[in-house]
Protein backbone atom coordinates (compact mmCIF):
# COMPACT_ATOMS: atom_id res chain seq x y z
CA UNK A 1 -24.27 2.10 26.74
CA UNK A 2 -24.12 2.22 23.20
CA UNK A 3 -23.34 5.34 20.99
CA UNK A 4 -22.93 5.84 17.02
CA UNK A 5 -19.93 8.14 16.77
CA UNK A 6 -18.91 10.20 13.06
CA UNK A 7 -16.23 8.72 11.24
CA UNK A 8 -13.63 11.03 12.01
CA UNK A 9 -14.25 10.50 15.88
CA UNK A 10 -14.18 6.90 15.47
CA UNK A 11 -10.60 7.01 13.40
CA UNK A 12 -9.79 8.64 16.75
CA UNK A 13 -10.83 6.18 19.51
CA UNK A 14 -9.32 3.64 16.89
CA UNK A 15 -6.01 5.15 16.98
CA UNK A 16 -5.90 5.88 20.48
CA UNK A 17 -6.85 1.77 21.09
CA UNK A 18 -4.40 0.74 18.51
CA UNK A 19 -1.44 3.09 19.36
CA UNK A 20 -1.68 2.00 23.35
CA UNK A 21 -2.75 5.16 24.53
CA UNK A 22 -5.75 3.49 25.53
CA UNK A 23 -6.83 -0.13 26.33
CA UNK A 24 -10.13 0.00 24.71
CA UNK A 25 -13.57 2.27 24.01
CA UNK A 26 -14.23 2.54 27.27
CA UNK A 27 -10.95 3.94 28.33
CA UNK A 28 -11.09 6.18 25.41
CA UNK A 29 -14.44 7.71 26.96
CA UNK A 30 -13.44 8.04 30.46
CA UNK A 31 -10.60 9.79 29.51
CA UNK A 32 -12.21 12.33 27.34
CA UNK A 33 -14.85 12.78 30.18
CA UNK A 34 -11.87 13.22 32.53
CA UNK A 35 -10.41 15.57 30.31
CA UNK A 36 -13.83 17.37 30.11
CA UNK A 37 -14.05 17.70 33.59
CA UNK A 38 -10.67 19.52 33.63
CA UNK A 39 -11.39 21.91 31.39
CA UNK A 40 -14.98 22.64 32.72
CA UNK A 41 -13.56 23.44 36.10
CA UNK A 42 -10.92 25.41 34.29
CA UNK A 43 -13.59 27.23 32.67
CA UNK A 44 -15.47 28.01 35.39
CA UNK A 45 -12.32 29.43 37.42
CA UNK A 46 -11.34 31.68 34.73
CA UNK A 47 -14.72 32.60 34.67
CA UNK A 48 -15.11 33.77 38.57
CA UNK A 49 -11.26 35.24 37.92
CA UNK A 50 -12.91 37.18 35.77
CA UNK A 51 -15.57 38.18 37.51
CA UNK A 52 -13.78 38.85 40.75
CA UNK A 53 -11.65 41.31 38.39
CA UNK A 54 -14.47 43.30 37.27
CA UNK A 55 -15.45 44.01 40.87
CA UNK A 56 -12.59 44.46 42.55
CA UNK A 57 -12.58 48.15 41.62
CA UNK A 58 -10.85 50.59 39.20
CA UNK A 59 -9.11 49.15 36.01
CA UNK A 60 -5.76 51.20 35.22
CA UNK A 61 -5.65 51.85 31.27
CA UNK A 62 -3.54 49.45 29.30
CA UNK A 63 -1.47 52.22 27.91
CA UNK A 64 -0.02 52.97 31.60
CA UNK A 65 0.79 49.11 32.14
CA UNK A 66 2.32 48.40 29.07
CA UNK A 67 4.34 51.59 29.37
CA UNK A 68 5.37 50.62 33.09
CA UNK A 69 5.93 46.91 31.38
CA UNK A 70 8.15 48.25 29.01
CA UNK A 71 10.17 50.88 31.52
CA UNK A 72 10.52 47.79 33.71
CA UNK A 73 12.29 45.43 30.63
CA UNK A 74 14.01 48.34 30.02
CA UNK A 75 15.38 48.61 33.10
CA UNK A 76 15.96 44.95 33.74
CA UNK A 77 17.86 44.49 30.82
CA UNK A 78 20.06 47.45 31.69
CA UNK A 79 20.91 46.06 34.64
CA UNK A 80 18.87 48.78 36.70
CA UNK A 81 15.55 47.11 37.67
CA UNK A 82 14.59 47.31 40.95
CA UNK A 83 17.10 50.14 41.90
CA UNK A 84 16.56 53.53 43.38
């Protein structure tokens, strides 16, 4: 496979050749498609997180867990948390 790459990209996979981080262009490639694939998958879990959120019924208002948040720190840093 051959590819034309911008300038910029190709400073890049230079650097990453010449500073050891990889052993040549082809390590610089399956490396960015391994990264790629990490961040896809990422993407799509954050994306059925999300969706399992939205359906797994009423949302409480962010007002009420923020204030609960802050009673909490409060409370924690008082020493208190956690006691009747």
């Amino acid at each position: 496979m051959s590819i034309d790459l911008p300038a910029d990209v190709q400073l890049i996979v230079d650097w990453a050749i010449s500073s050891g981080r990889c052993a040549d262009e082809a390590d610089v490639v399956r490396q960015a498609l391994h990264l790629f694939e990490q961040f896809e998958r990422r993407r799509a879990d954050l994306k059925s997180q999300i969706e399992n959120g939205i359906h797994s019924g009423p949302s409480l208002p962010a007002e009420m867990v923020f204030g609960e948040l802050e009673r909490f720190a409060h409370d924690l840093a008082a020493g208190s948390a956690g006691k009747p």
